[in-house]
N, C-alpha and C. Protein backbone atom coordinates (compact mmCIF):
# COMPACT_ATOMS: atom_id res chain seq x y z
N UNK A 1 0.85 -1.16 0.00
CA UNK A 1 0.00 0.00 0.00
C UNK A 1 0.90 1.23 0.00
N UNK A 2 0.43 2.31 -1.01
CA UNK A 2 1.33 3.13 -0.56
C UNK A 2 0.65 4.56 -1.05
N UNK A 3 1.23 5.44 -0.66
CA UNK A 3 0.58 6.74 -0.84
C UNK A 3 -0.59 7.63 0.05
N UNK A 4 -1.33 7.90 -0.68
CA UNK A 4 -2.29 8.55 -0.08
C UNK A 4 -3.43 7.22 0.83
N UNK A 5 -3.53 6.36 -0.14
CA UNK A 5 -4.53 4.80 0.69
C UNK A 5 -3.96 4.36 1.71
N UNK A 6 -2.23 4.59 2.12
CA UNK A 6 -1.41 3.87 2.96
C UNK A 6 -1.68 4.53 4.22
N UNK A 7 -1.49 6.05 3.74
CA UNK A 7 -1.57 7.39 5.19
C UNK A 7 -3.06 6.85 5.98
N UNK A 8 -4.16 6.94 5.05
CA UNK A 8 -5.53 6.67 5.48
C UNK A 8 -5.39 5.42 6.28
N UNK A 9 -4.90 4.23 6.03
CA UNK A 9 -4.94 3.04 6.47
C UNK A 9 -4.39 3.23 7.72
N UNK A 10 -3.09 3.76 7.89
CA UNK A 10 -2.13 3.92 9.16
C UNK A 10 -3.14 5.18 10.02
N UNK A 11 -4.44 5.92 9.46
CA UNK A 11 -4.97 6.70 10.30
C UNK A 11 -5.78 6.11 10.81
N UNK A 12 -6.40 5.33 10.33
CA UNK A 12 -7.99 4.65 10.88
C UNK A 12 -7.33 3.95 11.87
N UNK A 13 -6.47 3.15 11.45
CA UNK A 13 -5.65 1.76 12.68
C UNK A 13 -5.16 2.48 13.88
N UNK A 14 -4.51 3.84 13.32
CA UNK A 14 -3.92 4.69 15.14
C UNK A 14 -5.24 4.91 15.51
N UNK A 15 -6.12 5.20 15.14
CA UNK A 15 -7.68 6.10 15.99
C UNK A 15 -8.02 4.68 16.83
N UNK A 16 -7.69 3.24 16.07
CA UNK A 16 -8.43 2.28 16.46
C UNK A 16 -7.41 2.44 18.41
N UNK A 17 -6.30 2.09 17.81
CA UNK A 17 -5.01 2.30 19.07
C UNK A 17 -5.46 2.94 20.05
N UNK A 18 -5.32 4.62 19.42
CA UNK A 18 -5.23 5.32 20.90
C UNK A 18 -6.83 4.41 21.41
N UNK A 19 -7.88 4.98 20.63
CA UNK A 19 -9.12 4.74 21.80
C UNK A 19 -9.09 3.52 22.72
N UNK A 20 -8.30 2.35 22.19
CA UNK A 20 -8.26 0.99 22.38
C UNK A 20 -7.40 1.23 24.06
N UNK A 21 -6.33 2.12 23.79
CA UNK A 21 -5.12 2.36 24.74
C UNK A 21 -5.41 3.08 26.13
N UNK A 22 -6.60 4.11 25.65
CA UNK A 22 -7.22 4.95 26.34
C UNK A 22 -8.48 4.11 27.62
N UNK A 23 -9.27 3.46 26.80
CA UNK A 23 -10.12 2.91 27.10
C UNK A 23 -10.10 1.28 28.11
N UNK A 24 -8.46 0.74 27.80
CA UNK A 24 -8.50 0.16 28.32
C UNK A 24 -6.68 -0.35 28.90
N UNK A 25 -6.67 -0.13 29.93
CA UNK A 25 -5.11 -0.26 30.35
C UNK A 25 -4.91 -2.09 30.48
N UNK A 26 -3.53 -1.68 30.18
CA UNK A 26 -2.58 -3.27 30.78
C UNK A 26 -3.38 -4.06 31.61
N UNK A 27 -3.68 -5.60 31.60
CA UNK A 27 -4.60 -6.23 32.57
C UNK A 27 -6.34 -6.14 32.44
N UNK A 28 -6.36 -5.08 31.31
CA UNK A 28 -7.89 -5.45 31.15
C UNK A 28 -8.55 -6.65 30.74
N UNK A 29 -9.79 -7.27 31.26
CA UNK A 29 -10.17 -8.45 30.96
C UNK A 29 -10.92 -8.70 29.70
N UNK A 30 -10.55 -9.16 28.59
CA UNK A 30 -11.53 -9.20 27.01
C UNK A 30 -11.70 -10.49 26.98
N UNK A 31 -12.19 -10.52 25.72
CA UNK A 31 -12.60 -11.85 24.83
C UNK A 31 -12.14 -11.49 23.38
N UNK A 32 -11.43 -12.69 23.42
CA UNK A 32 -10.93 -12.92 21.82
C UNK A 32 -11.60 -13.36 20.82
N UNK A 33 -12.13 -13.31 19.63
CA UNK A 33 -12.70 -14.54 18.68
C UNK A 33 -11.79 -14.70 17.84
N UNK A 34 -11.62 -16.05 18.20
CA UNK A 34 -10.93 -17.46 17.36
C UNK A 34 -11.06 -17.20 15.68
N UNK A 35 -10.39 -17.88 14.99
CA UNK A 35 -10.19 -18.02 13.74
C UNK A 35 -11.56 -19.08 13.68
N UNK A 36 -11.94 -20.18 14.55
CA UNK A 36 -12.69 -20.73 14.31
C UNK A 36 -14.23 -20.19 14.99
N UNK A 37 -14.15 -19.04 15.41
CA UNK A 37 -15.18 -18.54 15.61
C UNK A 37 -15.55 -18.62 17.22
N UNK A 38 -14.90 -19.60 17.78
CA UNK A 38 -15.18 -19.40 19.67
C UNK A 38 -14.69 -18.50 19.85
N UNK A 39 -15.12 -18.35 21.22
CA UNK A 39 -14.54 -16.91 22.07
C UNK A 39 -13.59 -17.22 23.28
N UNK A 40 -12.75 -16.64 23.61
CA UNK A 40 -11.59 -16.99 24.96
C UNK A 40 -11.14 -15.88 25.39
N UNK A 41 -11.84 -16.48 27.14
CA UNK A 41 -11.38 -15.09 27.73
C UNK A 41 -9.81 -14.90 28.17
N UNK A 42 -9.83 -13.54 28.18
CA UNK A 42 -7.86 -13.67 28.40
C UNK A 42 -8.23 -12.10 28.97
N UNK A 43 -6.83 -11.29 28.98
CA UNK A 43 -6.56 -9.74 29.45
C UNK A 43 -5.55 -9.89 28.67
N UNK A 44 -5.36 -8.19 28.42
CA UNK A 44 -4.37 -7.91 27.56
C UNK A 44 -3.00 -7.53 28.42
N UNK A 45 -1.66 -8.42 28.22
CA UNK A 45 -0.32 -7.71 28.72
C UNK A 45 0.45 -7.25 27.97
N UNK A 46 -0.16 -6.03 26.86
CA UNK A 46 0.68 -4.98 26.10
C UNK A 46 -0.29 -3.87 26.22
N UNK A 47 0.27 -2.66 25.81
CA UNK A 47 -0.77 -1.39 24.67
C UNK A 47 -0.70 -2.27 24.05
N UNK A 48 -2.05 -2.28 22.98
CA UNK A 48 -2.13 -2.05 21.60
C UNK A 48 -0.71 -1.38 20.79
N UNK A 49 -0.64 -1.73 19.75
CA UNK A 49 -0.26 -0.86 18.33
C UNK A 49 -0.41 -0.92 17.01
N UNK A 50 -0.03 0.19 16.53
CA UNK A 50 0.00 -0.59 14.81
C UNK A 50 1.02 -1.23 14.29
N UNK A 51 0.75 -2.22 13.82
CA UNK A 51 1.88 -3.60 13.15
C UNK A 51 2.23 -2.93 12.00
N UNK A 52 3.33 -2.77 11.20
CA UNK A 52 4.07 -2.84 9.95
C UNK A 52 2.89 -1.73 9.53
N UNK A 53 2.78 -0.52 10.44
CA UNK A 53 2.11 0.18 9.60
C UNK A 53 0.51 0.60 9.28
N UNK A 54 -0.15 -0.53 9.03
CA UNK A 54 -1.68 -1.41 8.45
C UNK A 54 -2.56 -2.00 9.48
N UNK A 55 -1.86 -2.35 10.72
CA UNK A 55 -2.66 -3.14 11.31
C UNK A 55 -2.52 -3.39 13.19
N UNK A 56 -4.40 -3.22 13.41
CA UNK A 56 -3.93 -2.53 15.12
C UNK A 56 -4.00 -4.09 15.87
N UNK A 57 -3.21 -4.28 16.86
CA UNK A 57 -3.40 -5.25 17.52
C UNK A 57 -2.70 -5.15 18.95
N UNK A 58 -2.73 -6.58 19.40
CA UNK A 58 -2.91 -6.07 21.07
C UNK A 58 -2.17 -8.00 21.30
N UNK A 59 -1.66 -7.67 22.47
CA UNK A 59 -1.05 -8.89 23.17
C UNK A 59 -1.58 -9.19 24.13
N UNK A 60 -2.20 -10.85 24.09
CA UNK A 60 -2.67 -11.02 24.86
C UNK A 60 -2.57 -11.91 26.44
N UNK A 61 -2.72 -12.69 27.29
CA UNK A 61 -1.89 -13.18 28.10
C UNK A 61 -2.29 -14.74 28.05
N UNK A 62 -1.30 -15.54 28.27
CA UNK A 62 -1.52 -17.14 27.70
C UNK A 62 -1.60 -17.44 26.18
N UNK A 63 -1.63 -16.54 25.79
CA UNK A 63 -1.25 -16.36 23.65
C UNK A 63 -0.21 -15.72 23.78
N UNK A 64 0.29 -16.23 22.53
CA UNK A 64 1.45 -16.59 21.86
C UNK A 64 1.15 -15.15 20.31
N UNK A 65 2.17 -14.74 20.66
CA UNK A 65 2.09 -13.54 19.55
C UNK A 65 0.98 -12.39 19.78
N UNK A 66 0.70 -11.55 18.28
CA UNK A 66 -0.14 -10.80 18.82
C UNK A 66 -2.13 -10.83 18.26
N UNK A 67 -2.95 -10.08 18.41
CA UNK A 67 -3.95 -10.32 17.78
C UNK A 67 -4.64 -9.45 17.62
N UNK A 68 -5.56 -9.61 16.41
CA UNK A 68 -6.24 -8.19 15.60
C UNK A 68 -6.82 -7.76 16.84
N UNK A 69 -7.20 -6.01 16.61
CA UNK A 69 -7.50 -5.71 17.49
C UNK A 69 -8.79 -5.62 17.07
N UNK A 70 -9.32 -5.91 15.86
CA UNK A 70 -10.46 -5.77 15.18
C UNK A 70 -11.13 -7.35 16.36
N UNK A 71 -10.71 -8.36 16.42
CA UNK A 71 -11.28 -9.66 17.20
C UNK A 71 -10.76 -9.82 19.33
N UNK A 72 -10.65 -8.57 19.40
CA UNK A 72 -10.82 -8.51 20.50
C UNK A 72 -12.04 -7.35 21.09
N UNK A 73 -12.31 -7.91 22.24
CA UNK A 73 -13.68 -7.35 22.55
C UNK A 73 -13.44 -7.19 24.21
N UNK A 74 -14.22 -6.07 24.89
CA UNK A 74 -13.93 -5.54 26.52
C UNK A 74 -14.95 -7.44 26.60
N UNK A 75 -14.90 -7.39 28.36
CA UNK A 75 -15.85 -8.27 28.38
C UNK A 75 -17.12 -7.81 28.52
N UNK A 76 -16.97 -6.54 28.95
CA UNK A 76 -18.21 -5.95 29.60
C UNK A 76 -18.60 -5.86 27.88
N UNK A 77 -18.35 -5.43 26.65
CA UNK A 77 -19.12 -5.01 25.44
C UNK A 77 -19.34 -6.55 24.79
N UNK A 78 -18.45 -7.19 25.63
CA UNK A 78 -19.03 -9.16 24.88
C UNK A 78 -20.31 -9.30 25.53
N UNK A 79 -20.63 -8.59 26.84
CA UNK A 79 -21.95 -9.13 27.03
C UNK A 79 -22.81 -8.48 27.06
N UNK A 80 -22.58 -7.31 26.29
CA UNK A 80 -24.17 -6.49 26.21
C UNK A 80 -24.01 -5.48 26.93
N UNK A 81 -23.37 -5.35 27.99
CA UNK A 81 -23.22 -4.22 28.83
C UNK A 81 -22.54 -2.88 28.29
């Protein structure tokens, strides 16, 4: 990606960040959804950031690497609250 579509991409993904960063500190409790579609609860032990640029994600605890931040969820907004 590059150019003007790249800037936009790296803007939407920081807005996703900060609010993500803001909203929820080190140790907050979420829910992940799986590639196969379950859900697992975990907390996050990073900030958020943007990856290579393109893409926001977040570290989680008992996982291995990192994960979209698009498939993580507070717990309180997994259940309606």
């Amino acid at each position: 990606m590059r150019g003007c579509a790249a800037r936009k991409q790296y803007g939407r993904e920081s807005a996703k960040v900060e609010k993500f960063n803001a909203d929820n500190p080190v140790g907050t409790k979420v829910v992940v959804i799986m590639d196969d579609e379950s859900r697992q609860e975990t907390m996050t032990r990073s900030e958020a950031w943007v990856l290579g640029d393109h893409t926001a994600v977040v570290q989680l605890d008992g996982m291995a690497g990192c994960y979209l931040l698009d498939r993580v969820k507070t717990q309180e907004k997994h259940n309606g609250k």
